[in-house]
C-alpha atoms as a PDB file:
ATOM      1  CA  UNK A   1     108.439 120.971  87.221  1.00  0.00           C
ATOM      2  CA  UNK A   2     106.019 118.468  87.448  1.00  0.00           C
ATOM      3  CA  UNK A   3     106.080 114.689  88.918  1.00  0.00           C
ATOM      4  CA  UNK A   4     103.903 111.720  88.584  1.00  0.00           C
ATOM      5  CA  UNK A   5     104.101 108.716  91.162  1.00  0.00           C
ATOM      6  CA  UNK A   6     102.195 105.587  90.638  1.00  0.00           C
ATOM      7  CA  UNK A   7      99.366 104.446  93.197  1.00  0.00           C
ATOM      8  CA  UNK A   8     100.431 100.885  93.822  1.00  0.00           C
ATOM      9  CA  UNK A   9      96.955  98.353  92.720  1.00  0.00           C
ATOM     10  CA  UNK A  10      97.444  94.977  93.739  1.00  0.00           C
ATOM     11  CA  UNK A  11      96.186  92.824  91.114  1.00  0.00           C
ATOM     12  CA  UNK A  12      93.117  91.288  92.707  1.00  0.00           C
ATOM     13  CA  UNK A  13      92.085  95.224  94.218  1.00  0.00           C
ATOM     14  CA  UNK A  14      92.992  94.469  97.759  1.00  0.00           C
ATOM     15  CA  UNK A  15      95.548  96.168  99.879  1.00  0.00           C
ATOM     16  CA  UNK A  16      98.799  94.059 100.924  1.00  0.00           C
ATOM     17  CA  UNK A  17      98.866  94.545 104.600  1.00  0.00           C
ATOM     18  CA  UNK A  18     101.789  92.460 107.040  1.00  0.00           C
ATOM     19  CA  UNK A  19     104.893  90.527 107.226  1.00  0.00           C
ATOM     20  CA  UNK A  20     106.119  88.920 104.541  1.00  0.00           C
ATOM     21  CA  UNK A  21     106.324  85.179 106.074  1.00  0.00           C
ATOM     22  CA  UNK A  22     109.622  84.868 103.888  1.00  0.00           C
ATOM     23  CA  UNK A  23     111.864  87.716 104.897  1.00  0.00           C
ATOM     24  CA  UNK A  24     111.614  88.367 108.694  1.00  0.00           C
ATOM     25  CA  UNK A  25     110.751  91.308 110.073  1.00  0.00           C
ATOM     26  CA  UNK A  26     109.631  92.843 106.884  1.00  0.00           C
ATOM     27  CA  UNK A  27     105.899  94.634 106.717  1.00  0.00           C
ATOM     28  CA  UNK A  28     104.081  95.687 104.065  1.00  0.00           C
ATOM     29  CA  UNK A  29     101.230  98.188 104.027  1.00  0.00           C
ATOM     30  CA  UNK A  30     100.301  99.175 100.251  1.00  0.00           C
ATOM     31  CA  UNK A  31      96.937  99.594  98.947  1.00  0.00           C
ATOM     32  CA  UNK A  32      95.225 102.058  96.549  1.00  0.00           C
ATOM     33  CA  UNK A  33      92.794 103.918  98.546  1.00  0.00           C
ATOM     34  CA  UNK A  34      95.504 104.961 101.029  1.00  0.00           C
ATOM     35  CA  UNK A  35      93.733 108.283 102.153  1.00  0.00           C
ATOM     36  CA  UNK A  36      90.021 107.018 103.029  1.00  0.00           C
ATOM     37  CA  UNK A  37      91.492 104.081 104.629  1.00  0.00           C
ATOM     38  CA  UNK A  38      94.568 105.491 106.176  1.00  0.00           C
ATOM     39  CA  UNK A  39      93.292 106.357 109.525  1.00  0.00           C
ATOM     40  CA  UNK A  40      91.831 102.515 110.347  1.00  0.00           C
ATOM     41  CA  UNK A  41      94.823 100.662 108.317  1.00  0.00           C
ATOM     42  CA  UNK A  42      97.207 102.778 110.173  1.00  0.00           C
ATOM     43  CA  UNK A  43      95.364 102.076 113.642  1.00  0.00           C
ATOM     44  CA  UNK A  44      95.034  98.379 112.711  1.00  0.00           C
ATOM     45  CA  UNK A  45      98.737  97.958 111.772  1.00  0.00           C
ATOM     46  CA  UNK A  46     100.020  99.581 114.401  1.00  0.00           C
ATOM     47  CA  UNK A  47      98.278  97.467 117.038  1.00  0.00           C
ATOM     48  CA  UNK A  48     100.052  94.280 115.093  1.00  0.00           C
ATOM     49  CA  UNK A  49     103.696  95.732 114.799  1.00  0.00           C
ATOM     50  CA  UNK A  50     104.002  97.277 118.709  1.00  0.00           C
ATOM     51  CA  UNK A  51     101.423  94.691 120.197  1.00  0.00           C
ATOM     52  CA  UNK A  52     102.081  91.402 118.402  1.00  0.00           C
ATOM     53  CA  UNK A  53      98.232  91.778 118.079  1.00  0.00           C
ATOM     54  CA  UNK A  54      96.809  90.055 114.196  1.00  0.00           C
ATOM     55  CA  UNK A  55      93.804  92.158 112.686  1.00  0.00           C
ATOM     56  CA  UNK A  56      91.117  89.538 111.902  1.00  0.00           C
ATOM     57  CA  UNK A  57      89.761  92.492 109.399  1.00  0.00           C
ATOM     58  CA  UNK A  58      93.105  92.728 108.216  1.00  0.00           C
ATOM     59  CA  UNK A  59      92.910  88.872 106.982  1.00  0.00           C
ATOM     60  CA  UNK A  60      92.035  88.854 103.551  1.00  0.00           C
ATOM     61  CA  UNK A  61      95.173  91.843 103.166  1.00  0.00           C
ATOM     62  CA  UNK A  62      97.690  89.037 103.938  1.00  0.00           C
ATOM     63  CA  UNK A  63     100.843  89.115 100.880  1.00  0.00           C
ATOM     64  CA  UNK A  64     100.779  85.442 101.353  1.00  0.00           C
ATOM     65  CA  UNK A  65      97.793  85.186  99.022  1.00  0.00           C
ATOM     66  CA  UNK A  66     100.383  85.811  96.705  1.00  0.00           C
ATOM     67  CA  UNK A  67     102.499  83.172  97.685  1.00  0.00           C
ATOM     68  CA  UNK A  68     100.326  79.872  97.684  1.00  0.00           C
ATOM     69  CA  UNK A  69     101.496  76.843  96.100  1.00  0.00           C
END
């Protein structure tokens, strides 16, 4: 047996990293190159969720890029 999963692209190439400003409480973390960046991401996201702390590298990740009128 054999499975395929799908690596989730954005369409502009850049990860979707933090809350989603419309649904509270709601984070997202999905990006393509999940293994070489796992170990940063996961330390930058992280800090944000338990410490209330925002990423300034984390900036241009924001799913409300999607999202402006």
């Amino acid at each position: 047996m054999a499975c395929v999963g799908l690596r989730p692209m954005p369409e502009d190439g850049v990860p979707i990293i933090g809350y989603l400003s419309k649904i509270g409480g709601v984070y997202v973390c999905a990006m393509h190159p999940g293994v070489t960046l796992a170990a940063v991401v996961g330390r930058l996201v992280s800090e944000e969720i338990i410490d209330h702390r925002a990423s300034s590298a984390l900036a241009p990740c924001r799913p409300d890029r999607f999202f402006q009128e």
